[in-house]
Protein backbone atom coordinates (compact mmCIF):
# COMPACT_ATOMS: atom_id res chain seq x y z
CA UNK A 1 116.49 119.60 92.04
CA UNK A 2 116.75 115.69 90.53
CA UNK A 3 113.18 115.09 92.88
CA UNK A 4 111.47 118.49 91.38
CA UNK A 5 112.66 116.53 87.48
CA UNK A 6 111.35 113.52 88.96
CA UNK A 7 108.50 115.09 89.88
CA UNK A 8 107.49 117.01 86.17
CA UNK A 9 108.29 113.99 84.47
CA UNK A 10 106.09 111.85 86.39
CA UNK A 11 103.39 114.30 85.83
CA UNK A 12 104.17 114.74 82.51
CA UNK A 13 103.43 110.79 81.91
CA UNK A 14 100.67 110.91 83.65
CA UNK A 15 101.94 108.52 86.47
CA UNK A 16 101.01 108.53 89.94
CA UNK A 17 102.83 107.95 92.71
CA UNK A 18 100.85 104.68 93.30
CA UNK A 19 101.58 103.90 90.09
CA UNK A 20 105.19 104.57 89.69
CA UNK A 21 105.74 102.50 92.90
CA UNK A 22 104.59 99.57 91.29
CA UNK A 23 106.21 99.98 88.59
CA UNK A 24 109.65 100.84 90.45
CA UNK A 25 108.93 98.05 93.68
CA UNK A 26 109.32 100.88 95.78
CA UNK A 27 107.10 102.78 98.42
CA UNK A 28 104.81 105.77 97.44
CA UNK A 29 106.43 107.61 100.85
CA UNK A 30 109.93 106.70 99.60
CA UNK A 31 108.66 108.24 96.07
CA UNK A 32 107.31 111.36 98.01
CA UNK A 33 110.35 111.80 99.96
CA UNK A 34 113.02 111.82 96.95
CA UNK A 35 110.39 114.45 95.44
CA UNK A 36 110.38 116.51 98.31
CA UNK A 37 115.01 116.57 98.42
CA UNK A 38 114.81 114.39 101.58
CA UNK A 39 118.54 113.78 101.61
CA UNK A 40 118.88 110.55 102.92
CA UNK A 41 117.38 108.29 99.68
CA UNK A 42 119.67 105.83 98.62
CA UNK A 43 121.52 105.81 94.99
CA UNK A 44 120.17 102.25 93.83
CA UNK A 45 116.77 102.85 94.48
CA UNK A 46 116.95 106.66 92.89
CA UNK A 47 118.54 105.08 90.08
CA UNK A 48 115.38 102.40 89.43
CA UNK A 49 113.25 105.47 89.71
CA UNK A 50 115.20 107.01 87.02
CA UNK A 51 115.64 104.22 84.86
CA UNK A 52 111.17 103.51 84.98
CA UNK A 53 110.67 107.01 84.09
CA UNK A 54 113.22 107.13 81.14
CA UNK A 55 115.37 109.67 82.79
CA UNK A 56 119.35 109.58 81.64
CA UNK A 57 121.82 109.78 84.52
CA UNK A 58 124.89 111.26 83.29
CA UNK A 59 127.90 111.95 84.79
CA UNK A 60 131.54 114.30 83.94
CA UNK A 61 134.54 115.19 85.60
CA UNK A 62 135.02 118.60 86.85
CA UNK A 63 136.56 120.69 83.57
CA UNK A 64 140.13 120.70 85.38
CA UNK A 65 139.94 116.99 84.92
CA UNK A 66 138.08 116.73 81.58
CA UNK A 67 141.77 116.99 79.72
C-alpha cells in the first residue's frame, strides 16, 4: 500500500528510480523492493524516501485512545 503511493507519486514527478536513489542516497533495488511491499525495509530509510518525494507521514491513536 505506502510502496504502490510511493510508486504513483514517483511517476507522477516524473522520477526514476535511478533518479530518486540519488536523490534519497539509497539503492535503486532497495527503491524497487519498498515498491514491490517487501516487508523487511527499514523505517529511516522509508522515511528519506518519503520526505524526497514530498510525501506527509502522519500518524493517530486508535479512536479508543483519541479522547
Amino acid at each position: 500500500m505506502l510502496g504502490q503511493l510511493i510508486r504513483r507519486v514517483r511517476k507522477q514527478q516524473g522520477l526514476t528510480l535511478e533518479t530518486l536513489a540519488g536523490l534519497c542516497g539509497l539503492s535503486i533495488r532497495f527503491l524497487s523492493e519498498l515498491e514491490n511491499g517487501r516487508e523487511t525495509c527499514s523505517l529511516v530509510r522509508v522515511l528519506k524516501v518519503l520526505d524526497a518525494l514530498g510525501i506527509e507521514l502522519t500518524a493517530k491513536p486508535p479512536e479508543a485512545l483519541a479522547s
